[in-house]
PDB file of N, CA and C in Angstrom:
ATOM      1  N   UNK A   1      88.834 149.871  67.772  1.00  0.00           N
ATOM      2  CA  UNK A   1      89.684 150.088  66.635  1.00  0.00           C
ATOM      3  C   UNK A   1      88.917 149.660  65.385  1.00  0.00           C
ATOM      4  N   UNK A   2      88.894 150.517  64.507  1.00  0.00           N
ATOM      5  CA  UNK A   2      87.970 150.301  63.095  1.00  0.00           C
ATOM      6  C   UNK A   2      89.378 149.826  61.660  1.00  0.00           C
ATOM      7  N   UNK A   3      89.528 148.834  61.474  1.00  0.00           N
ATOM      8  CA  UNK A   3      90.731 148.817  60.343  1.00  0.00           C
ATOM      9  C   UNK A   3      89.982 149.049  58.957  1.00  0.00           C
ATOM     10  N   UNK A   4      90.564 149.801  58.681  1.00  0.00           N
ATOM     11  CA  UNK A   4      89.788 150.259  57.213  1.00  0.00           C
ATOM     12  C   UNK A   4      90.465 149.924  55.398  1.00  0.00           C
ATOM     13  N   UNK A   5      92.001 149.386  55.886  1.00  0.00           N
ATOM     14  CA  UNK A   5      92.649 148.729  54.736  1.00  0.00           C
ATOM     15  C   UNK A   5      94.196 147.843  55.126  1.00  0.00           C
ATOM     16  N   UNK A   6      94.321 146.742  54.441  1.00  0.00           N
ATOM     17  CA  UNK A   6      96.021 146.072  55.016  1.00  0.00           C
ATOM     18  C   UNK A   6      96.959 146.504  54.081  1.00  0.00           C
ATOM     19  N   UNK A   7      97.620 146.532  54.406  1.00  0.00           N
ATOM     20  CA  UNK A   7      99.350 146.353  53.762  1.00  0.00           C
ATOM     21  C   UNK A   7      99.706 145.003  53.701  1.00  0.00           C
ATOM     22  N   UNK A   8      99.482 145.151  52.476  1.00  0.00           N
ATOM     23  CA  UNK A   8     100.222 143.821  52.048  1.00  0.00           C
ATOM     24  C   UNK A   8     101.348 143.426  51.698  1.00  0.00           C
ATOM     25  N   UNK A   9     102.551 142.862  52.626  1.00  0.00           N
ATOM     26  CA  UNK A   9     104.177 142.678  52.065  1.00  0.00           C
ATOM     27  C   UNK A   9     103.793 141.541  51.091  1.00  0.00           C
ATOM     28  N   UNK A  10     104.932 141.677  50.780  1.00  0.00           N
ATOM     29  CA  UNK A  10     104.769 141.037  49.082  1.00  0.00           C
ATOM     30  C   UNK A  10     105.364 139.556  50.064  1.00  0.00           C
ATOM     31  N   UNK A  11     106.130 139.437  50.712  1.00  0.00           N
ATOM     32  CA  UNK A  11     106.471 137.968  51.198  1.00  0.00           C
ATOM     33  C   UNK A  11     105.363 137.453  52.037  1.00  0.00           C
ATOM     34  N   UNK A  12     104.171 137.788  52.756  1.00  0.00           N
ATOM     35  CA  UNK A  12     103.196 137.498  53.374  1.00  0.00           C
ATOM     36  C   UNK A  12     102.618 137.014  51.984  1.00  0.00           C
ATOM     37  N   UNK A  13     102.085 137.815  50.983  1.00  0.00           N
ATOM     38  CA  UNK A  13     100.988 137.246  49.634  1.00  0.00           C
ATOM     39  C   UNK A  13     101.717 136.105  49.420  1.00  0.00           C
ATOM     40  N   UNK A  14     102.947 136.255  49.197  1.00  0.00           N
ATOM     41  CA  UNK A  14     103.508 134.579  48.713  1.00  0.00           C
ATOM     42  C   UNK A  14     103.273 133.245  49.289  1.00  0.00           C
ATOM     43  N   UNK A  15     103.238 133.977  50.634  1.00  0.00           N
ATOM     44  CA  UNK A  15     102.945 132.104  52.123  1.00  0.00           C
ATOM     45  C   UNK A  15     101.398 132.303  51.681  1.00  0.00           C
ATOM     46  N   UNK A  16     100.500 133.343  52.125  1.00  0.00           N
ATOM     47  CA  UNK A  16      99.636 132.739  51.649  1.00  0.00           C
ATOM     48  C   UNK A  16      98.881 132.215  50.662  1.00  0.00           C
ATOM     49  N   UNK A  17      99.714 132.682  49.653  1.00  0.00           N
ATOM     50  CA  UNK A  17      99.213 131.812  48.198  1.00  0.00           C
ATOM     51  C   UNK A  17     100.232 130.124  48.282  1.00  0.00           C
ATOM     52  N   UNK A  18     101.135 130.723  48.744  1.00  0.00           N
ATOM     53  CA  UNK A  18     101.543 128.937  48.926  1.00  0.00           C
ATOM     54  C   UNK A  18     101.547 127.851  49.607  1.00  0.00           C
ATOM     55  N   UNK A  19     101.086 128.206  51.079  1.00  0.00           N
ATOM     56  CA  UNK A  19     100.776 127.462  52.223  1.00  0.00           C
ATOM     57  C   UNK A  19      98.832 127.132  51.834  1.00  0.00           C
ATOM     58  N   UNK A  20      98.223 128.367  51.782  1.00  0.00           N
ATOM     59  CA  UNK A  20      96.972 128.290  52.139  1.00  0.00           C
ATOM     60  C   UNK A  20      95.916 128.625  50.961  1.00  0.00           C
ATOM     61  N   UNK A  21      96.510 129.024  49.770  1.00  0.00           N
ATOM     62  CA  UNK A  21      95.734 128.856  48.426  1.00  0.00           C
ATOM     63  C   UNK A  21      94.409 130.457  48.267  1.00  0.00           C
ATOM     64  N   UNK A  22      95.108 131.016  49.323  1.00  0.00           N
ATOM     65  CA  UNK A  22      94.404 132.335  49.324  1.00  0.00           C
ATOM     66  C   UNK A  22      95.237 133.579  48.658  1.00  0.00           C
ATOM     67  N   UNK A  23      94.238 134.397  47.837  1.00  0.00           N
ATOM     68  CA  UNK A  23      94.837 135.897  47.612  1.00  0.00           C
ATOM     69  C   UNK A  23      93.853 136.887  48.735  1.00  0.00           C
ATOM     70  N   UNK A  24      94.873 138.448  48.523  1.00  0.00           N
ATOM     71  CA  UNK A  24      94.748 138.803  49.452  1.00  0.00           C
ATOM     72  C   UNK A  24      92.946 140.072  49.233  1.00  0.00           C
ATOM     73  N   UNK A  25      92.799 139.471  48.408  1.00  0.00           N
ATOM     74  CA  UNK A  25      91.567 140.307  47.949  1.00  0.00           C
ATOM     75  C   UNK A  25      90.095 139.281  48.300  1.00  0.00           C
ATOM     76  N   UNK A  26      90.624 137.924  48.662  1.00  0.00           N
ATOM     77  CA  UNK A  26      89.785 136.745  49.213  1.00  0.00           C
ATOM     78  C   UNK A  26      89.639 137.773  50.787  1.00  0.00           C
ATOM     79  N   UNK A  27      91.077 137.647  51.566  1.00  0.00           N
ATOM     80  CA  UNK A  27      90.720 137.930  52.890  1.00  0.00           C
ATOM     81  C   UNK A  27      90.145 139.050  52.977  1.00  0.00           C
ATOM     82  N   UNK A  28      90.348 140.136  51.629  1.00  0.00           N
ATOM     83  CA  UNK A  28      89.982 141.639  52.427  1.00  0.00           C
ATOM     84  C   UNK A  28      88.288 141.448  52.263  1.00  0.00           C
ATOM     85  N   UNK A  29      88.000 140.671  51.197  1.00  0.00           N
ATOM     86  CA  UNK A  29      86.322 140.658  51.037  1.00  0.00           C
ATOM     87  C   UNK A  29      85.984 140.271  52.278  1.00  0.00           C
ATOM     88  N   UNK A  30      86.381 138.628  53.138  1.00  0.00           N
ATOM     89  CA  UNK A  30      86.012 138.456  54.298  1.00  0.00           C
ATOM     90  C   UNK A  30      86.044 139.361  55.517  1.00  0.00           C
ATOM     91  N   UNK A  31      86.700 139.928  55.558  1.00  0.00           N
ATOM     92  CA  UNK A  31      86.767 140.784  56.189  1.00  0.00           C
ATOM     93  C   UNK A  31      86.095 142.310  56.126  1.00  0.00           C
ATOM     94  N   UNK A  32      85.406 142.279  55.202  1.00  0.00           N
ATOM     95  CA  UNK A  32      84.004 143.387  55.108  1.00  0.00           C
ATOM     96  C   UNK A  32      82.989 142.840  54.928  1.00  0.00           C
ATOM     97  N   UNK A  33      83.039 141.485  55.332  1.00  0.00           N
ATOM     98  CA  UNK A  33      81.654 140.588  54.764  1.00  0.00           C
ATOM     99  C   UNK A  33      81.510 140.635  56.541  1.00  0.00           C
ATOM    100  N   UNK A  34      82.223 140.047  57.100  1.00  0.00           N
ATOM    101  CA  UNK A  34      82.534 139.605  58.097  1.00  0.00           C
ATOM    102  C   UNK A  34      82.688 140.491  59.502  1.00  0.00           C
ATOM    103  N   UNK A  35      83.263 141.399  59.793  1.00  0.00           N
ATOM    104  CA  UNK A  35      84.121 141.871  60.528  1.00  0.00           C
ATOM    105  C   UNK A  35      83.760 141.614  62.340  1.00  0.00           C
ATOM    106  N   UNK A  36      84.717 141.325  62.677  1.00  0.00           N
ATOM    107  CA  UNK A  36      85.090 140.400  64.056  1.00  0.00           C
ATOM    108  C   UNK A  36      85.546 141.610  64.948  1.00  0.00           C
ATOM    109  N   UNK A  37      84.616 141.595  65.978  1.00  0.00           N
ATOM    110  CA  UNK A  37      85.056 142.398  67.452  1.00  0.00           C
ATOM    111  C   UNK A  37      86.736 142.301  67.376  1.00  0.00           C
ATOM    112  N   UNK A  38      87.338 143.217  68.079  1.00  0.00           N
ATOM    113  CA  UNK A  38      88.411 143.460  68.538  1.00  0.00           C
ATOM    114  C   UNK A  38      88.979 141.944  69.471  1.00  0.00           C
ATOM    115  N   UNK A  39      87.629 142.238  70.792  1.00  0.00           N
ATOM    116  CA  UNK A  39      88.234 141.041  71.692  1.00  0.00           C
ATOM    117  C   UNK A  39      87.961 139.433  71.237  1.00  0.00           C
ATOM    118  N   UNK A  40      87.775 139.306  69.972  1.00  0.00           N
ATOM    119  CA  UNK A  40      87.683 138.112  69.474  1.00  0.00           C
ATOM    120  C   UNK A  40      89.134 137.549  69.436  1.00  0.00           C
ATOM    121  N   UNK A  41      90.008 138.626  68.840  1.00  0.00           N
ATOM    122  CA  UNK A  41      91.381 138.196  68.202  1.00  0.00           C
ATOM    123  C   UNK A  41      92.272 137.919  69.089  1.00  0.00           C
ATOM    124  N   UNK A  42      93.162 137.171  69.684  1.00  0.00           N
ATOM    125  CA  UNK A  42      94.203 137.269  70.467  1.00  0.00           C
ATOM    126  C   UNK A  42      95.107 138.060  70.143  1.00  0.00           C
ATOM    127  N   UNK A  43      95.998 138.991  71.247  1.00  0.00           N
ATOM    128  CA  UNK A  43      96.480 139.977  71.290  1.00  0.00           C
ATOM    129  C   UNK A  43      97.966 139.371  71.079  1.00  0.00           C
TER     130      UNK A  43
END
């Protein structure tokens, strides 16, 4: 599986700007910097 963009709900951006001090343009960079096998992730 190749993911090529997220959907971002607007109540997900909020926890993580308020729990974890991230926007969601932080994770999408990591995640093309980065990108992690499939069987890395738990299902």
């Amino acid at each position: 599986m190749k993911i090529t963009g997220f959907i971002w709900l607007e109540d997900i951006v909020e926890k993580l700007d308020r729990k974890h001090r991230v926007q969601p343009y932080e994770l999408s960079e990591l995640f093309e910097r980065h990108p992690c096998p499939a069987y890395f992730w738990p299902m």
